[in-house]
C-alpha atoms as a PDB file:
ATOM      1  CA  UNK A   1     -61.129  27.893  96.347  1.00  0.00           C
ATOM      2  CA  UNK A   2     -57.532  30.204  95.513  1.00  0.00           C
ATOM      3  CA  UNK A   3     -57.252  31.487  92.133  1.00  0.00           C
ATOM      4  CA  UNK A   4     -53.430  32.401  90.687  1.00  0.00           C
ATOM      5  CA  UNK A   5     -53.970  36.161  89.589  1.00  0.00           C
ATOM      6  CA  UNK A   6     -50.716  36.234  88.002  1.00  0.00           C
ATOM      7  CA  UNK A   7     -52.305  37.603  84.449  1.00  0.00           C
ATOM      8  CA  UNK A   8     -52.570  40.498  87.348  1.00  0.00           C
ATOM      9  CA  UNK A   9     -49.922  43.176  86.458  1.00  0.00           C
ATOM     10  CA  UNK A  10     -48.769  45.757  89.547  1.00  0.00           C
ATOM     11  CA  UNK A  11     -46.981  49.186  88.525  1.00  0.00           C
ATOM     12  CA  UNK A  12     -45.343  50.362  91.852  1.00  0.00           C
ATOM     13  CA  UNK A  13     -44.981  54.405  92.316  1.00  0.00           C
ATOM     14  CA  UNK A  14     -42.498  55.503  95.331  1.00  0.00           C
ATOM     15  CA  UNK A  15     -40.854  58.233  96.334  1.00  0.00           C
ATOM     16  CA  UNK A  16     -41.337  61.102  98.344  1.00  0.00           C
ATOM     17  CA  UNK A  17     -43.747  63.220  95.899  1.00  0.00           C
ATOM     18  CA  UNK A  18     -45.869  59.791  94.838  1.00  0.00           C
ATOM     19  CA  UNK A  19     -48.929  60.677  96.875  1.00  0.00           C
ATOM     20  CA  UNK A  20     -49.236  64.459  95.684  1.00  0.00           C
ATOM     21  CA  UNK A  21     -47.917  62.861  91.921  1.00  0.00           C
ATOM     22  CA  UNK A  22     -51.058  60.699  92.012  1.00  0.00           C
ATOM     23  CA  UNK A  23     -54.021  63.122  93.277  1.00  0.00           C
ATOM     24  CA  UNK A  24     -52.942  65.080  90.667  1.00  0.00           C
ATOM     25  CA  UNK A  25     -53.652  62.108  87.974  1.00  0.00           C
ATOM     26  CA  UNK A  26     -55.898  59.523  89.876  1.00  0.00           C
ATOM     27  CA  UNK A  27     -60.234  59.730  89.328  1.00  0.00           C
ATOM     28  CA  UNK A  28     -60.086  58.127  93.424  1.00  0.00           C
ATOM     29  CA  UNK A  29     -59.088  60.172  96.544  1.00  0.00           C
ATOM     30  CA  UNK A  30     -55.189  59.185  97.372  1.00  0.00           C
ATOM     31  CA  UNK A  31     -55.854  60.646 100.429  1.00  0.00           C
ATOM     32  CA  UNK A  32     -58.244  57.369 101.620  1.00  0.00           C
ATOM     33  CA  UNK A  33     -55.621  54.505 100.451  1.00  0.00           C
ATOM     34  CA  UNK A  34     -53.657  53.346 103.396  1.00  0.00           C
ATOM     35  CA  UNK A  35     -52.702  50.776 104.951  1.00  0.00           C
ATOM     36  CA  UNK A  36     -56.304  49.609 105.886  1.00  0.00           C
ATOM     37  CA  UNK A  37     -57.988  50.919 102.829  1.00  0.00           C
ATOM     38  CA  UNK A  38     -57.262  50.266  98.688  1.00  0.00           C
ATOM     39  CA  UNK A  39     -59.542  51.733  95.976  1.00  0.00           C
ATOM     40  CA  UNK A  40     -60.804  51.316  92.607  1.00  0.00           C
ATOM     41  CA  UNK A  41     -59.703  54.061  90.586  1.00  0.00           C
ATOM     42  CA  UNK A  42     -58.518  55.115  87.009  1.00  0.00           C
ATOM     43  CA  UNK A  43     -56.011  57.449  85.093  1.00  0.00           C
ATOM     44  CA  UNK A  44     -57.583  59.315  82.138  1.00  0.00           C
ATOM     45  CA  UNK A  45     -56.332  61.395  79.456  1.00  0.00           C
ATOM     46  CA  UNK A  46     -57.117  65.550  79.092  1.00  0.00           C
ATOM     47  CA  UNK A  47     -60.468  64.268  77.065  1.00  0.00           C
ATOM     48  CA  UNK A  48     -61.496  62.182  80.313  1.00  0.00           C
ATOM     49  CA  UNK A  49     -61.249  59.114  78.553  1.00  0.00           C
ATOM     50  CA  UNK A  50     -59.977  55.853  80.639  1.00  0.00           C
ATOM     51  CA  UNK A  51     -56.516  55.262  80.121  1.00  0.00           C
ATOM     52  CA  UNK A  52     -56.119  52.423  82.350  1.00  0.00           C
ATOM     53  CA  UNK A  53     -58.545  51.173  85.483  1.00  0.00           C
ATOM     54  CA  UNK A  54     -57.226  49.877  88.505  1.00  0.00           C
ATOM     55  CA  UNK A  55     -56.951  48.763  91.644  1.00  0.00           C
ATOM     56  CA  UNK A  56     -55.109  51.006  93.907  1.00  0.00           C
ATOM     57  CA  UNK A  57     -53.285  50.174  97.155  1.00  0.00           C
ATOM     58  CA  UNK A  58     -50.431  50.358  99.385  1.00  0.00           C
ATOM     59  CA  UNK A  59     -47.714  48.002 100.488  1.00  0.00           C
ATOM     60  CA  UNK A  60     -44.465  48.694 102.004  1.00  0.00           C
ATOM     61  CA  UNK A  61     -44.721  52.320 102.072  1.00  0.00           C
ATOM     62  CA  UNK A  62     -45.430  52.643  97.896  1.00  0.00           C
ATOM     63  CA  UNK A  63     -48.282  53.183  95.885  1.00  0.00           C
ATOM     64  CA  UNK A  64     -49.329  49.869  93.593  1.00  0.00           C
ATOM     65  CA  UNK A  65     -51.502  50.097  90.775  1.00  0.00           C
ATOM     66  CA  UNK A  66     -53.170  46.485  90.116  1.00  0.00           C
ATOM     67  CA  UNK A  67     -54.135  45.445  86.253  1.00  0.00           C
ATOM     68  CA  UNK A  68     -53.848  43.022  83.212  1.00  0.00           C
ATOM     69  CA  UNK A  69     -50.077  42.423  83.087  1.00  0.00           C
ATOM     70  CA  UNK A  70     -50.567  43.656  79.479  1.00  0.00           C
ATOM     71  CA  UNK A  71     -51.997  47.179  80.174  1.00  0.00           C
ATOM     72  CA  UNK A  72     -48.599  48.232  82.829  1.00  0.00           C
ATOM     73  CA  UNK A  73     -46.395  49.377  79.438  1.00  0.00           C
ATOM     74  CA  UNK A  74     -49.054  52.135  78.393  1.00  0.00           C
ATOM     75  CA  UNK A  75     -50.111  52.908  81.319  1.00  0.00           C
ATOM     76  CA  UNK A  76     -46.593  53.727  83.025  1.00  0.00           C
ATOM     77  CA  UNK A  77     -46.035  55.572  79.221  1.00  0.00           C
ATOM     78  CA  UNK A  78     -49.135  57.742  80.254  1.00  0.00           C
ATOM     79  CA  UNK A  79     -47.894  58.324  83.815  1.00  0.00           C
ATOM     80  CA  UNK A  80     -44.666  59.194  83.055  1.00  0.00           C
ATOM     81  CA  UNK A  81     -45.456  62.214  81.027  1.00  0.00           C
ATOM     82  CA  UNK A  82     -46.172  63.636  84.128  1.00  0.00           C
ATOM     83  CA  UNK A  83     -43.801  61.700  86.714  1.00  0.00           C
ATOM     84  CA  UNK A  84     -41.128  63.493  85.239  1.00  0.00           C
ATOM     85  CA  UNK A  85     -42.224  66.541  87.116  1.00  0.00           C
ATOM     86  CA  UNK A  86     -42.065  65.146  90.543  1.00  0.00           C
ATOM     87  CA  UNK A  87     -39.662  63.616  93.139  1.00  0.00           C
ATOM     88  CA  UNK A  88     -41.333  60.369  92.346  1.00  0.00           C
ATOM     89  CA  UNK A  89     -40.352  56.419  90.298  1.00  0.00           C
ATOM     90  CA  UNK A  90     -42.771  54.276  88.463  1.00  0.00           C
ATOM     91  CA  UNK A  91     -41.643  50.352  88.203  1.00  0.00           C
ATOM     92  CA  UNK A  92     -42.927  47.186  86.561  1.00  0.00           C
ATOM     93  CA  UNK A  93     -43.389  45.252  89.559  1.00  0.00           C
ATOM     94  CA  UNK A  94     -45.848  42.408  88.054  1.00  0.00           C
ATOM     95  CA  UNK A  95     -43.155  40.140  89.568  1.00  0.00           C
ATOM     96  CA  UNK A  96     -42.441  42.021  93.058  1.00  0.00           C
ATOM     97  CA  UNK A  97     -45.041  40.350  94.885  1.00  0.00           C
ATOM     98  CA  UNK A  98     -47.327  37.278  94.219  1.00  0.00           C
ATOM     99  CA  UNK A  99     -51.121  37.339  93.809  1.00  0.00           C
ATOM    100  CA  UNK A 100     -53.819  35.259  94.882  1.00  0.00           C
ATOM    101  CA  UNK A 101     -57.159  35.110  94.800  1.00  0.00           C
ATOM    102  CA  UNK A 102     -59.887  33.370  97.102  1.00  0.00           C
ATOM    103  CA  UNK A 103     -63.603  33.243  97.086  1.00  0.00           C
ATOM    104  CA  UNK A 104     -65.577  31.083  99.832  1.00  0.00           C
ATOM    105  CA  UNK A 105     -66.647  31.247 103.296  1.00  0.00           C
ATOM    106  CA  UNK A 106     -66.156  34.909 104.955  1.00  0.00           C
ATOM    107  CA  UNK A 107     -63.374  34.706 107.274  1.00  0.00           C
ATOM    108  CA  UNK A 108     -63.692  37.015 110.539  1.00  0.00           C
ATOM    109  CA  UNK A 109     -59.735  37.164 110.705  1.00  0.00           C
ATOM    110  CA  UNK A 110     -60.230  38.674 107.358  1.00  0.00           C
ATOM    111  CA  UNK A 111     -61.486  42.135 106.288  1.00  0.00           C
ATOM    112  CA  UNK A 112     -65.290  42.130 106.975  1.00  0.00           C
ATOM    113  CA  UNK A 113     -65.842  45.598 104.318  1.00  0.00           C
ATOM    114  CA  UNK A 114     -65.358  45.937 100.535  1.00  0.00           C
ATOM    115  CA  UNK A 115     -61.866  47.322 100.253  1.00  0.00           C
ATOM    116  CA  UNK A 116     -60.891  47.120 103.520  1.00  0.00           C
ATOM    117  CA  UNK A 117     -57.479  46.120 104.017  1.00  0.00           C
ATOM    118  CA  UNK A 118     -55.185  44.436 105.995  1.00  0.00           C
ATOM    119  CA  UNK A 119     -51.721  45.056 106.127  1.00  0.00           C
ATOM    120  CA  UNK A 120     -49.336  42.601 107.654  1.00  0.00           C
ATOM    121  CA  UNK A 121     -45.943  42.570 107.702  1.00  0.00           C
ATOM    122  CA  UNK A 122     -44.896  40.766 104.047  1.00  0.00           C
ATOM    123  CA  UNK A 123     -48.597  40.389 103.642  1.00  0.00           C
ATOM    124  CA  UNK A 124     -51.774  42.654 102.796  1.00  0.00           C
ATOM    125  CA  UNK A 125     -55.246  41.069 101.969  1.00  0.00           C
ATOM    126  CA  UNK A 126     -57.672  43.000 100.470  1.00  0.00           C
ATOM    127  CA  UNK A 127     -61.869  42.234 100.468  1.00  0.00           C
ATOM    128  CA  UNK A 128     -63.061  42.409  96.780  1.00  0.00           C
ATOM    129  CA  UNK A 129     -66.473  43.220  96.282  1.00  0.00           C
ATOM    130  CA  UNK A 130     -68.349  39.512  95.246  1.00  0.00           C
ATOM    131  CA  UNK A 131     -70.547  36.928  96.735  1.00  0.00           C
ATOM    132  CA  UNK A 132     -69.985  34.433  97.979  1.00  0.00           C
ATOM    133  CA  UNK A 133     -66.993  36.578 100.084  1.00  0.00           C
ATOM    134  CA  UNK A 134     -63.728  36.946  97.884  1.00  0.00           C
ATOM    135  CA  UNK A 135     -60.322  38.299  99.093  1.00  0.00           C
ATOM    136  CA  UNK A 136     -57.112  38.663  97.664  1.00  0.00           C
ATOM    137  CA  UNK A 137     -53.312  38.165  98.947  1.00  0.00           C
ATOM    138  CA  UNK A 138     -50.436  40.032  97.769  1.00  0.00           C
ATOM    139  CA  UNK A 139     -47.158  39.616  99.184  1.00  0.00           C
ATOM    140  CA  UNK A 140     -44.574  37.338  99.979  1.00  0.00           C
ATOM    141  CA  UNK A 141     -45.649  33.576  98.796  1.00  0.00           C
ATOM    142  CA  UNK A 142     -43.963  32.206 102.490  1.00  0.00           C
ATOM    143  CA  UNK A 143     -46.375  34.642 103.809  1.00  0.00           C
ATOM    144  CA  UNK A 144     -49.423  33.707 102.084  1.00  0.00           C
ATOM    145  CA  UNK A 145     -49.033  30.187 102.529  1.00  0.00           C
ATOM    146  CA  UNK A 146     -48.477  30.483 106.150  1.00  0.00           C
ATOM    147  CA  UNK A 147     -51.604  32.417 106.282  1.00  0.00           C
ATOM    148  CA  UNK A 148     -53.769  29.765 103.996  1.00  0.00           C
ATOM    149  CA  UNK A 149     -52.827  27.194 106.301  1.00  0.00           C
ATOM    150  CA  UNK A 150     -53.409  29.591 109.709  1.00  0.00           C
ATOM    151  CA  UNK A 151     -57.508  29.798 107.904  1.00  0.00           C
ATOM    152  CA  UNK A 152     -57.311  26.390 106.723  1.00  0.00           C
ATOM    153  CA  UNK A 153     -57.937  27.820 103.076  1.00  0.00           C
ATOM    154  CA  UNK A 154     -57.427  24.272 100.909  1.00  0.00           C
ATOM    155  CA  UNK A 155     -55.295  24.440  98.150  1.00  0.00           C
ATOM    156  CA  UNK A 156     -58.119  23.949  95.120  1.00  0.00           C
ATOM    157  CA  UNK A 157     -57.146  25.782  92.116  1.00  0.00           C
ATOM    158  CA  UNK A 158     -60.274  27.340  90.338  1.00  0.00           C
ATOM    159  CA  UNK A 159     -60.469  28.442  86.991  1.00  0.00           C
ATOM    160  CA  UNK A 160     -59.489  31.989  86.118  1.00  0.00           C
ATOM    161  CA  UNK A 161     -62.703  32.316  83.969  1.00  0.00           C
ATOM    162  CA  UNK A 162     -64.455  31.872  87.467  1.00  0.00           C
ATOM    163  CA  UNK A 163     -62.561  35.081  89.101  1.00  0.00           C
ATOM    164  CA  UNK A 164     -63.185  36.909  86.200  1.00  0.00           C
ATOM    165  CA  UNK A 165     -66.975  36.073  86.399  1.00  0.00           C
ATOM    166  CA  UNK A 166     -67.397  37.374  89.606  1.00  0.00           C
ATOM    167  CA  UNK A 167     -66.020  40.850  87.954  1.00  0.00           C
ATOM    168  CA  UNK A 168     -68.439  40.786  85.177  1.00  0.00           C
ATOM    169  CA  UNK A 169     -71.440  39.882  87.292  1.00  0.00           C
ATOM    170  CA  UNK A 170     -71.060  43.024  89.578  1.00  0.00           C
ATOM    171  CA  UNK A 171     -70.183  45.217  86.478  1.00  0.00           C
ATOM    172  CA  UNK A 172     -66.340  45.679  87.017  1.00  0.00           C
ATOM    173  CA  UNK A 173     -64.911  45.914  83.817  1.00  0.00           C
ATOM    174  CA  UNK A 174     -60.939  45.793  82.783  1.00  0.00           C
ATOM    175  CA  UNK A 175     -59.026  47.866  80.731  1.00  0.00           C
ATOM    176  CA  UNK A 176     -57.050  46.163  78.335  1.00  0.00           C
ATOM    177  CA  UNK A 177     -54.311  47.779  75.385  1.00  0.00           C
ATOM    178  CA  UNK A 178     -57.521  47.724  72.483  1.00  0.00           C
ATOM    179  CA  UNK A 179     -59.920  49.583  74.474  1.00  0.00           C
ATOM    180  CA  UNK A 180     -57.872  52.153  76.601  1.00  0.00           C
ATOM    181  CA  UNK A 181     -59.223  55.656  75.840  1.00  0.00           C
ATOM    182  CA  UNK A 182     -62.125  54.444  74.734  1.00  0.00           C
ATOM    183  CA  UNK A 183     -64.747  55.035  77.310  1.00  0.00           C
ATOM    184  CA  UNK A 184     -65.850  57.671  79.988  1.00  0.00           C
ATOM    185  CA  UNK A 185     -65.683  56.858  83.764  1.00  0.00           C
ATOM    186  CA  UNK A 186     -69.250  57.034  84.093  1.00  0.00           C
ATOM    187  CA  UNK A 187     -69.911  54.727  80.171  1.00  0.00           C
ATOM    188  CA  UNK A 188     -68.236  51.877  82.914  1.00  0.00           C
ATOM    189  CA  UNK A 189     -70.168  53.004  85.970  1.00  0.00           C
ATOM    190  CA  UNK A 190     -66.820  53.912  88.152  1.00  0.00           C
ATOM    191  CA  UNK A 191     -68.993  56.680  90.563  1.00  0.00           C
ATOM    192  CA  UNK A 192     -70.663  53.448  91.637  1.00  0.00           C
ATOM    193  CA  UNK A 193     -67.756  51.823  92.716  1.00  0.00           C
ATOM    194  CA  UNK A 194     -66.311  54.628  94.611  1.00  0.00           C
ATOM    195  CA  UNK A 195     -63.863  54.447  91.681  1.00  0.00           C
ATOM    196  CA  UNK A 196     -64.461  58.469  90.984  1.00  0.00           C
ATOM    197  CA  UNK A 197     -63.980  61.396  93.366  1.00  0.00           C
ATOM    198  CA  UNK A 198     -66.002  64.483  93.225  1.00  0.00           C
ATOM    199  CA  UNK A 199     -64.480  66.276  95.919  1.00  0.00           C
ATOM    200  CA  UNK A 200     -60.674  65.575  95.962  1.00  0.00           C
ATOM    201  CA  UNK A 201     -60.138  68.892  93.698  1.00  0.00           C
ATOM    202  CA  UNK A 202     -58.520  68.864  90.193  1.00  0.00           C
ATOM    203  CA  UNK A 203     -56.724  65.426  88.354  1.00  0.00           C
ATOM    204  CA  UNK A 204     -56.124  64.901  84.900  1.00  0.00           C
ATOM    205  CA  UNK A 205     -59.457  64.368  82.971  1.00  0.00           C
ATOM    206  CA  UNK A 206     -61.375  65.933  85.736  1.00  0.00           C
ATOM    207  CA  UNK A 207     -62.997  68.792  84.297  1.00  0.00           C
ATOM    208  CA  UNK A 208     -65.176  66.788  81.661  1.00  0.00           C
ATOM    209  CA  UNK A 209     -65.829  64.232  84.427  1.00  0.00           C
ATOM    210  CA  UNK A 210     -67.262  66.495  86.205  1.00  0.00           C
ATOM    211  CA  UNK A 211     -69.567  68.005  83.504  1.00  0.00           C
ATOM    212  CA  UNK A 212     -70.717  64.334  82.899  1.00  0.00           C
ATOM    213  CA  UNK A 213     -72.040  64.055  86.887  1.00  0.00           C
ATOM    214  CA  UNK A 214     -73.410  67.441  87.296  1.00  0.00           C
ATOM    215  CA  UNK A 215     -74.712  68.195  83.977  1.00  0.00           C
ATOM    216  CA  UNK A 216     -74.730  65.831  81.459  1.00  0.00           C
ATOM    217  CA  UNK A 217     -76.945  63.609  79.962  1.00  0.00           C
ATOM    218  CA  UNK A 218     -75.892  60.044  80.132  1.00  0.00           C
ATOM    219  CA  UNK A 219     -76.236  58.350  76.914  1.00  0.00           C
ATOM    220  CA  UNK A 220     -74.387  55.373  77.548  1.00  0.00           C
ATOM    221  CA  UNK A 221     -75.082  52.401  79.625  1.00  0.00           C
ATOM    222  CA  UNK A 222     -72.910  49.327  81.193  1.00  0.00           C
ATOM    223  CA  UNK A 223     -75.129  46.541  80.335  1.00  0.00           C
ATOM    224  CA  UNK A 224     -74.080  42.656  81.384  1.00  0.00           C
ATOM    225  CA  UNK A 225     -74.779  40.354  78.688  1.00  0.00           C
ATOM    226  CA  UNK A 226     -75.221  36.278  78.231  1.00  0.00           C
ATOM    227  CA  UNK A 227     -74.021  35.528  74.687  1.00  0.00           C
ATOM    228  CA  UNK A 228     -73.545  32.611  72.508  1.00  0.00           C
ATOM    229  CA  UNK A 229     -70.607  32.908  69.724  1.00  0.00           C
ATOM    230  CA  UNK A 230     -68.792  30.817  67.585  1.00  0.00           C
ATOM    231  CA  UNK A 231     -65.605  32.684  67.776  1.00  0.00           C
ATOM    232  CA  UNK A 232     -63.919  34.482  70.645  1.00  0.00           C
ATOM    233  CA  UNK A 233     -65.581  37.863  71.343  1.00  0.00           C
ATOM    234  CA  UNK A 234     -62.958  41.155  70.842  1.00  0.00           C
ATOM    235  CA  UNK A 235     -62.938  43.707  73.322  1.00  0.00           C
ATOM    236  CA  UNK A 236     -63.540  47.295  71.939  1.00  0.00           C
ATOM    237  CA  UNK A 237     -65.694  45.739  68.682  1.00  0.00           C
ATOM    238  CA  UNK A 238     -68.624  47.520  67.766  1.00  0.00           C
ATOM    239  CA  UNK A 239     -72.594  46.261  68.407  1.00  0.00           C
ATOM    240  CA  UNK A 240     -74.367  46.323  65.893  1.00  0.00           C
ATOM    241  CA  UNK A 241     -78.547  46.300  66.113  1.00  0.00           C
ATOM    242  CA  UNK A 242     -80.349  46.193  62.508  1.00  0.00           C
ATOM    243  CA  UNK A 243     -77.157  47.500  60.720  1.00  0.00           C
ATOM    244  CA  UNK A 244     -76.548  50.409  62.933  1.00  0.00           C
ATOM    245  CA  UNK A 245     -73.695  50.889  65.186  1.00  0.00           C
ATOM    246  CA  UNK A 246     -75.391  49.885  68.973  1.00  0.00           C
ATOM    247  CA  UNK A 247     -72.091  50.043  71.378  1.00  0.00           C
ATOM    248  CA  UNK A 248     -69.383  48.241  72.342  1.00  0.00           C
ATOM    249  CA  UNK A 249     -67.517  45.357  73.561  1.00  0.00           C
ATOM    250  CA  UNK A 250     -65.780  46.545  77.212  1.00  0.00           C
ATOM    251  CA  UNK A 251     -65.249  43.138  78.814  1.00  0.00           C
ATOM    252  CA  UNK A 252     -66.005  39.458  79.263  1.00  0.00           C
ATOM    253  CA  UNK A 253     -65.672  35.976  80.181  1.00  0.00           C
ATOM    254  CA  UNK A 254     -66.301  32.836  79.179  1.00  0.00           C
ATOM    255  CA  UNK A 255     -68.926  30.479  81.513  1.00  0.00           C
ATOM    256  CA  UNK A 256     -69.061  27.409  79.258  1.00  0.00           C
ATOM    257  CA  UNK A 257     -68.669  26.138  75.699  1.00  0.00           C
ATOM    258  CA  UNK A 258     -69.130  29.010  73.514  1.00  0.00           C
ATOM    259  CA  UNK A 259     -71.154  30.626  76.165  1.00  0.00           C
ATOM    260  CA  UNK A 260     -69.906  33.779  77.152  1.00  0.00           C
ATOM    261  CA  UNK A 261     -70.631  36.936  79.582  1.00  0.00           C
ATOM    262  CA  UNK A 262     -70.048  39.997  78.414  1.00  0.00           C
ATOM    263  CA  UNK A 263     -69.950  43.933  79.873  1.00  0.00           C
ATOM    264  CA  UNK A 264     -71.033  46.178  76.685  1.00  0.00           C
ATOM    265  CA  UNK A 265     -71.491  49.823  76.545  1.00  0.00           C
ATOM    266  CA  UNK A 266     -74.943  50.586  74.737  1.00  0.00           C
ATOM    267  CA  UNK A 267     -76.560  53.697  73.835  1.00  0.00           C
ATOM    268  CA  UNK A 268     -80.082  55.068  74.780  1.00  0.00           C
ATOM    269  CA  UNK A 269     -81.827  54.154  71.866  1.00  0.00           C
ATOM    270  CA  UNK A 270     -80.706  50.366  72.584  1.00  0.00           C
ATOM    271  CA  UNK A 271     -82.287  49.781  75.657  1.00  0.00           C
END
């Protein structure tokens, strides 16, 4: 089954400076996205607070940084505080390449590894974590049809709510406008997706980051959630457990009528 990602926004960095620009800013070590390998990763503010989350990769020689379509005008703000001090050009390029998703059988002309790669030449398809196997194609859409009829990939359109699920389920939460700088890296789990480097040296944020893996006390928690509501649930809302303020809303997706999965970020005393 394919899935149009378009809701998918890409911010494109180039120039000759973008991979030192973006070690310096970047939770994820530049130095292991190539051509064969993307990564999770996520821009934070002096505080270590998430700015915007991310999946980062390269294509055609540039940097792209993969999100909702409606996060890429604060998070190329944020960026470009700093851009200005480098040899380096951050672009909107949500409609530079197309984006599809697809989720089925694993395909051994594929990537066989989460986040592995391949880079073709107006293609690159990347393996998403997810099961059954999911992958997604970015590029040229002459290429990527070409290459969904090479695999014999039918043309079935699933539901976006269905890509999104997959997400949720293995605790990958977006960042969206209403809940940028709201949570730590580790209040979303992003060590365990590789998402966070601890030995790439200093980035923006990086200092309280740190203090939160080597000697803080984690008092928030990523839980995934099976909710029924009335209304549509609001990222970045508060919990609340017997009148007292639990957590909050990070993420979701909607499974059925009124049925709903959602990523929250709880406290100690609500587990």
């Amino acid at each position: 089954m394919i899935f149009d990602l378009t809701s998918l926004g890409l911010l494109s960095i180039s120039g000759e400076q973008a991979k030192k620009f973006l070690q310096g800013q970047l939770t994820c070590h530049v130095e292991e996205v190539t051509a064969s390998q993307s990564r999770l990763g996520a821009h934070c503010n002096p505080q270590g607070r998430i700015i915007s989350f991310f999946r980062l990769f390269m294509y055609g020689g540039d940097y792209y940084l993969q999100m909702p379509r409606e996060l890429i005008p604060l998070a190329m703000q944020a960026l470009q505080k700093y851009a200005v001090f480098f040899k380096v050009k951050l672009t909107d390029a949500s409609n530079a390449l197309q984006q599809i998703g697809y989720v089925g059988n694993e395909l051994l002309d594929l990537p066989q590894h989460t986040d592995e790669q391949l880079s073709l030449d107006k293609l690159i398809i990347i393996r998403l974590p997810g099961t059954p196997a999911r992958y997604q194609f970015m590029g040229e859409i002459s290429a990527i049809h070409a290459f969904q009829h090479q695999l014999n990939i039918p043309t079935v359109l699933g539901n976006f709510n269905v890509w999104k699920s997959i997400d949720i389920a293995h605790k990958i939460a977006a960042i969206y406008p209403e809940t940028s700088e709201k949570f730590l890296p580790h209040d979303l789990h992003l060590p365990q997706l590789n998402a966070v480097s601890f030995t790439k040296g200093c980035y923006t944020g990086q200092e309280i980051i740190a203090r939160m893996q080597y000697r803080g006390k984690l008092k928030n928690h990523l839980q995934l959630v099976t909710t029924h509501m009335e209304t549509l649930p609001i990222r970045g809302n508060d919990i609340y457990l017997e009148g007292k303020n639990s957590g909050n809303v990070v993420d979701f997706c909607q499974i059925d009528d009124n049925i709903y999965q959602l990523l929250v970020v709880t406290q100690n005393n609500c587990q």
